[in-house]
PDB file of N, CA and C in Angstrom:
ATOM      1  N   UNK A   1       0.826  -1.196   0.000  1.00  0.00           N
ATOM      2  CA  UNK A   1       0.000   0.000   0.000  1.00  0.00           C
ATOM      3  C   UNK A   1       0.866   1.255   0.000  1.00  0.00           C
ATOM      4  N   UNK A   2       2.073   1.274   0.993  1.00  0.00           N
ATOM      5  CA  UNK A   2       2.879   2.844   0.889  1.00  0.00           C
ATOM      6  C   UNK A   2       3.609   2.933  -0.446  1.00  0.00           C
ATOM      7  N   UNK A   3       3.934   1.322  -1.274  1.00  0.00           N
ATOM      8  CA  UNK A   3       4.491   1.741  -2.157  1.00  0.00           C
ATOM      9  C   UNK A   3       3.661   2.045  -3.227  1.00  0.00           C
ATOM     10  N   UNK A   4       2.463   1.664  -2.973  1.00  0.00           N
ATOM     11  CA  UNK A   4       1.507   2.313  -4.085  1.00  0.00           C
ATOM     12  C   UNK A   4       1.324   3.673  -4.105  1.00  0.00           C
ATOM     13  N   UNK A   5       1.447   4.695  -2.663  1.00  0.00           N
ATOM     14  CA  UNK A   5       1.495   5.701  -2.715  1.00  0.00           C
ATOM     15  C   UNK A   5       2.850   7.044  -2.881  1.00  0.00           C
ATOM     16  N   UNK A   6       3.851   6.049  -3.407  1.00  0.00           N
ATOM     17  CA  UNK A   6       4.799   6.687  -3.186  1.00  0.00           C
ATOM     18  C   UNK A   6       5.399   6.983  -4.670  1.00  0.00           C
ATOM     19  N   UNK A   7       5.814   8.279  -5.457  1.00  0.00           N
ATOM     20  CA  UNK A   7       6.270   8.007  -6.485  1.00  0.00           C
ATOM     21  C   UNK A   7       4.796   8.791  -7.372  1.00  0.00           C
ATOM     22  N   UNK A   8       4.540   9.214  -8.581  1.00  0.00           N
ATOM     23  CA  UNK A   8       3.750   9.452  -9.111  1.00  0.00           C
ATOM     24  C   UNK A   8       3.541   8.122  -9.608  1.00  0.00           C
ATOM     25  N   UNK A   9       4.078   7.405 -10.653  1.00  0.00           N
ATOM     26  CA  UNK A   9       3.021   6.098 -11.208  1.00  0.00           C
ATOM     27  C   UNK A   9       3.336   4.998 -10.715  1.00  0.00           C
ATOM     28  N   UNK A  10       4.063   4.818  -9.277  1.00  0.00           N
ATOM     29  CA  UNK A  10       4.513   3.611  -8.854  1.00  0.00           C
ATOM     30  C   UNK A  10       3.690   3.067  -8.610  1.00  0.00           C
ATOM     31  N   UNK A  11       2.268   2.908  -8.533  1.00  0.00           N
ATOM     32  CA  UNK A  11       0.980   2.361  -8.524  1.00  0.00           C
ATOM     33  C   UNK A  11       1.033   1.590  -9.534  1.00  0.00           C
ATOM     34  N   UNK A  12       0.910   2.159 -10.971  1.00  0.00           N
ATOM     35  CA  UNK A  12       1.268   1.283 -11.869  1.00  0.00           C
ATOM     36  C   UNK A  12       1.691  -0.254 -12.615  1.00  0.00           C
ATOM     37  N   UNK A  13       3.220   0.236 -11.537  1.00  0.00           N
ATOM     38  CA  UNK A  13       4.535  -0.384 -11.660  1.00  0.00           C
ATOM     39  C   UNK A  13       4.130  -1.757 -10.978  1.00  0.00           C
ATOM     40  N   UNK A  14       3.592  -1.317  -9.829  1.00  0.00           N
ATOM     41  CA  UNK A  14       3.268  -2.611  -8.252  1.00  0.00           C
ATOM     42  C   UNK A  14       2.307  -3.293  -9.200  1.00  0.00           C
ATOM     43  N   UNK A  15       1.204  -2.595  -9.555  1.00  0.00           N
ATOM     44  CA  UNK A  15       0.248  -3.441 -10.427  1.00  0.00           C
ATOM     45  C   UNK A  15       0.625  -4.742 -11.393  1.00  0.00           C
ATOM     46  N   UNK A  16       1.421  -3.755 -12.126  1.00  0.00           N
ATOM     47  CA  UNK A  16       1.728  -4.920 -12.955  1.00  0.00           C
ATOM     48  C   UNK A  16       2.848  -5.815 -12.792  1.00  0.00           C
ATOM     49  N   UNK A  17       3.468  -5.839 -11.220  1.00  0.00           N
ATOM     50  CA  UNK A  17       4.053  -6.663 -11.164  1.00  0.00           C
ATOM     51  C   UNK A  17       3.548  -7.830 -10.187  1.00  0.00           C
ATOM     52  N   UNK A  18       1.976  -7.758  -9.772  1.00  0.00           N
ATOM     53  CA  UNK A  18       0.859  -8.038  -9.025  1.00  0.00           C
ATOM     54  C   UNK A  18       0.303  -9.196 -10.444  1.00  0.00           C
ATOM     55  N   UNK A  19      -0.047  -8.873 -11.364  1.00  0.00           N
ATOM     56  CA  UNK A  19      -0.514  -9.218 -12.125  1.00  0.00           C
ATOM     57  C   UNK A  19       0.726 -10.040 -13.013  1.00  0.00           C
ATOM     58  N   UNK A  20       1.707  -9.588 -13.139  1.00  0.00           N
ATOM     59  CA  UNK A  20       2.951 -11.234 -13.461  1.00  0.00           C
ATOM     60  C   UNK A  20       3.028 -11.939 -12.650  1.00  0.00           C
ATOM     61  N   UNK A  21       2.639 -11.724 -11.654  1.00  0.00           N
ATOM     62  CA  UNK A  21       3.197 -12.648 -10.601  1.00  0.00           C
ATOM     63  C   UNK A  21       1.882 -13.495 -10.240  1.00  0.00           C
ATOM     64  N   UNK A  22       0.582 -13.096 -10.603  1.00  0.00           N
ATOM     65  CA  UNK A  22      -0.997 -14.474 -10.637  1.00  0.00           C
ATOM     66  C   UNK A  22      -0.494 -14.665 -11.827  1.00  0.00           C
ATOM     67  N   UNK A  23       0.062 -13.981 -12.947  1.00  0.00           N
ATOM     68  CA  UNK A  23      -0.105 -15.318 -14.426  1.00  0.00           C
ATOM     69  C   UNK A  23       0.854 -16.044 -13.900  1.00  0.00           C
ATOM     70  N   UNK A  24       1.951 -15.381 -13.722  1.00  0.00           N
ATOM     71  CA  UNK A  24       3.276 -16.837 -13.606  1.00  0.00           C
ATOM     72  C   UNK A  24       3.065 -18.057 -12.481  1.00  0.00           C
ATOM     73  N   UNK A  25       2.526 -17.832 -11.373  1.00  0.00           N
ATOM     74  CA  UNK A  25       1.772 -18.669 -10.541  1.00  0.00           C
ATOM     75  C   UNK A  25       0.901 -19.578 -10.923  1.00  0.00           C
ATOM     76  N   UNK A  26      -0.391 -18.847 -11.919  1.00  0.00           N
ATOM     77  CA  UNK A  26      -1.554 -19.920 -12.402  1.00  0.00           C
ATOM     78  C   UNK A  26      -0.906 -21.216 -13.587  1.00  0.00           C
ATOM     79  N   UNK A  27      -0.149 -20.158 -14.094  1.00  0.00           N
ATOM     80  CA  UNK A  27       0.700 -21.583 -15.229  1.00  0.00           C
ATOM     81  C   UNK A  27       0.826 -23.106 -14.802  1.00  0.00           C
ATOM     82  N   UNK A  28       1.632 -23.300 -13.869  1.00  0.00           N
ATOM     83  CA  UNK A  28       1.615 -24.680 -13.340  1.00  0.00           C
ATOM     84  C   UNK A  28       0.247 -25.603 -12.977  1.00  0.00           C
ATOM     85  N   UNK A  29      -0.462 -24.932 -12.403  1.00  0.00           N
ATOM     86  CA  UNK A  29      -1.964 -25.239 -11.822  1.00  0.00           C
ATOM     87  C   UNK A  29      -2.728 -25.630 -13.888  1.00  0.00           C
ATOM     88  N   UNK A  30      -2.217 -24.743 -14.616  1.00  0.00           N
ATOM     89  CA  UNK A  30      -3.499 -25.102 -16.159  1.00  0.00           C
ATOM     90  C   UNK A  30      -2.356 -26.267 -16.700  1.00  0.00           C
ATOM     91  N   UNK A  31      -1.013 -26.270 -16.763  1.00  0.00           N
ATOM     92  CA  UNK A  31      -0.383 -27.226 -17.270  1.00  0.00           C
ATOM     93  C   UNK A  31      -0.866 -28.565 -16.669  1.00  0.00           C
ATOM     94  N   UNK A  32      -0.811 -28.731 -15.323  1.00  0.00           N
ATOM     95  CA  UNK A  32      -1.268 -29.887 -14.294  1.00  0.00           C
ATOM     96  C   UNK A  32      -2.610 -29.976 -14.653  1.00  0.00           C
ATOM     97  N   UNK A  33      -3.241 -29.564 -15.109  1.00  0.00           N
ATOM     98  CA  UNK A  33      -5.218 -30.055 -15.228  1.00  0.00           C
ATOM     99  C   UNK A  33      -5.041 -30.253 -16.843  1.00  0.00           C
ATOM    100  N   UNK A  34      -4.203 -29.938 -17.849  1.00  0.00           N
ATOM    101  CA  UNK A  34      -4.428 -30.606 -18.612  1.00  0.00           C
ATOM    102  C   UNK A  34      -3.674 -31.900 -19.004  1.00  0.00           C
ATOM    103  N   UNK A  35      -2.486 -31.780 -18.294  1.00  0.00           N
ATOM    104  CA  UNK A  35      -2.295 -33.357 -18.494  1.00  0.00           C
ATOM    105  C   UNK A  35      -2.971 -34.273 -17.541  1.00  0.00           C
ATOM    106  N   UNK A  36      -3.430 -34.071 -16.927  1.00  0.00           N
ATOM    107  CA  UNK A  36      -4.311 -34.973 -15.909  1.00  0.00           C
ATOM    108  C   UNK A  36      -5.703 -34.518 -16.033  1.00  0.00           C
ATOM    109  N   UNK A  37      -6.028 -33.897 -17.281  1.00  0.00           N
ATOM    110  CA  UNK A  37      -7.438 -33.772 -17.611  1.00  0.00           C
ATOM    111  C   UNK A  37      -8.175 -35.041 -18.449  1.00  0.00           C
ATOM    112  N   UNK A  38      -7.559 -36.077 -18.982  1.00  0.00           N
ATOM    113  CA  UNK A  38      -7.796 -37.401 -19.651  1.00  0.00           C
ATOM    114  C   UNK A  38      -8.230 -38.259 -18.276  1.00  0.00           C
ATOM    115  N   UNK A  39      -7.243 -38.114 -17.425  1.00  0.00           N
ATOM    116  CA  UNK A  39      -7.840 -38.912 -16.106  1.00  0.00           C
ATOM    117  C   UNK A  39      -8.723 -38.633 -15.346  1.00  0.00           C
ATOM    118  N   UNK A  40      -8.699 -37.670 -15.439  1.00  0.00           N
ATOM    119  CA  UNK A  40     -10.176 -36.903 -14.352  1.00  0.00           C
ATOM    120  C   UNK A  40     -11.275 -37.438 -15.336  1.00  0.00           C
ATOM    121  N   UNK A  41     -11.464 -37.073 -16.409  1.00  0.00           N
ATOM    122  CA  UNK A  41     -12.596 -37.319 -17.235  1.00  0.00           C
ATOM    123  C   UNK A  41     -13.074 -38.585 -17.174  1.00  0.00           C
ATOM    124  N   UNK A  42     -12.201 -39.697 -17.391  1.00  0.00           N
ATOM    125  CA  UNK A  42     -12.071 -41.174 -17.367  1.00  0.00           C
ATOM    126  C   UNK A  42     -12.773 -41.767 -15.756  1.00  0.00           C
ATOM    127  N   UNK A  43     -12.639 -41.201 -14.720  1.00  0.00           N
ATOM    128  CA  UNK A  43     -13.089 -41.358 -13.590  1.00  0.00           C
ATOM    129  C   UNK A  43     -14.076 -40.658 -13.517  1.00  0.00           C
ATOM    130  N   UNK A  44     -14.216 -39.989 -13.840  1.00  0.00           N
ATOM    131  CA  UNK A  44     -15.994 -39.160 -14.041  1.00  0.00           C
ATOM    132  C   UNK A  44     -16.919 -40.296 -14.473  1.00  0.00           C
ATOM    133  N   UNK A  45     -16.507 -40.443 -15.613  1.00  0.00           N
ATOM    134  CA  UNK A  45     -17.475 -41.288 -16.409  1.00  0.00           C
ATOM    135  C   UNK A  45     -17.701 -42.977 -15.690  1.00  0.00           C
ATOM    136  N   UNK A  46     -16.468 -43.255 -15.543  1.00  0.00           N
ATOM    137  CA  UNK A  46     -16.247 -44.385 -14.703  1.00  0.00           C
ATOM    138  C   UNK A  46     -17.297 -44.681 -13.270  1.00  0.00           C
ATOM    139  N   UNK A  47     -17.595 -43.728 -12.723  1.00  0.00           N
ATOM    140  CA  UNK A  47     -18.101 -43.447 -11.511  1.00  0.00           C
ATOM    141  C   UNK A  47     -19.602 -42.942 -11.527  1.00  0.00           C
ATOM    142  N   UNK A  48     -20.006 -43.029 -12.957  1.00  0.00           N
ATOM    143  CA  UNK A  48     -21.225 -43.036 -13.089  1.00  0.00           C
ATOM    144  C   UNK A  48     -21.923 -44.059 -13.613  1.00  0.00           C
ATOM    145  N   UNK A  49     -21.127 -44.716 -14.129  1.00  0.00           N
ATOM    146  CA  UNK A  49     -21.806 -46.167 -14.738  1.00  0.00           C
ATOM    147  C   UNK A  49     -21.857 -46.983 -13.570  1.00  0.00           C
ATOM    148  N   UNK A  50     -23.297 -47.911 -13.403  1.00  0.00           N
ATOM    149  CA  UNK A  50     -23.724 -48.747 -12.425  1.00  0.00           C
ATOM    150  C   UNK A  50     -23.689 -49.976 -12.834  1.00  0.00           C
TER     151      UNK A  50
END
């Protein structure tokens, strides 16, 4: 927060380094659900047949 107020556009700056830092984070989490998106599906279906 102080460094958001400090500086004319350092608001900016924090932002968008707020916002690289959820994409570069979420990456691993969409890589991991799609290779293990064939298996999830497969047990879905699996788990509905009686």
């Amino acid at each position: 927060y102080q460094l958001a107020q400090q500086g004319g556009g350092g608001g900016q700056v924090l932002f968008s380094i707020v916002i690289t830092g959820a994409l570069v984070s979420i990456i691993p989490v969409i890589v991991v659900f799609l290779l293990l998106q064939r298996f999830w599906q497969g047990g879905l279906t699996a788990g509905a047949i009686k």
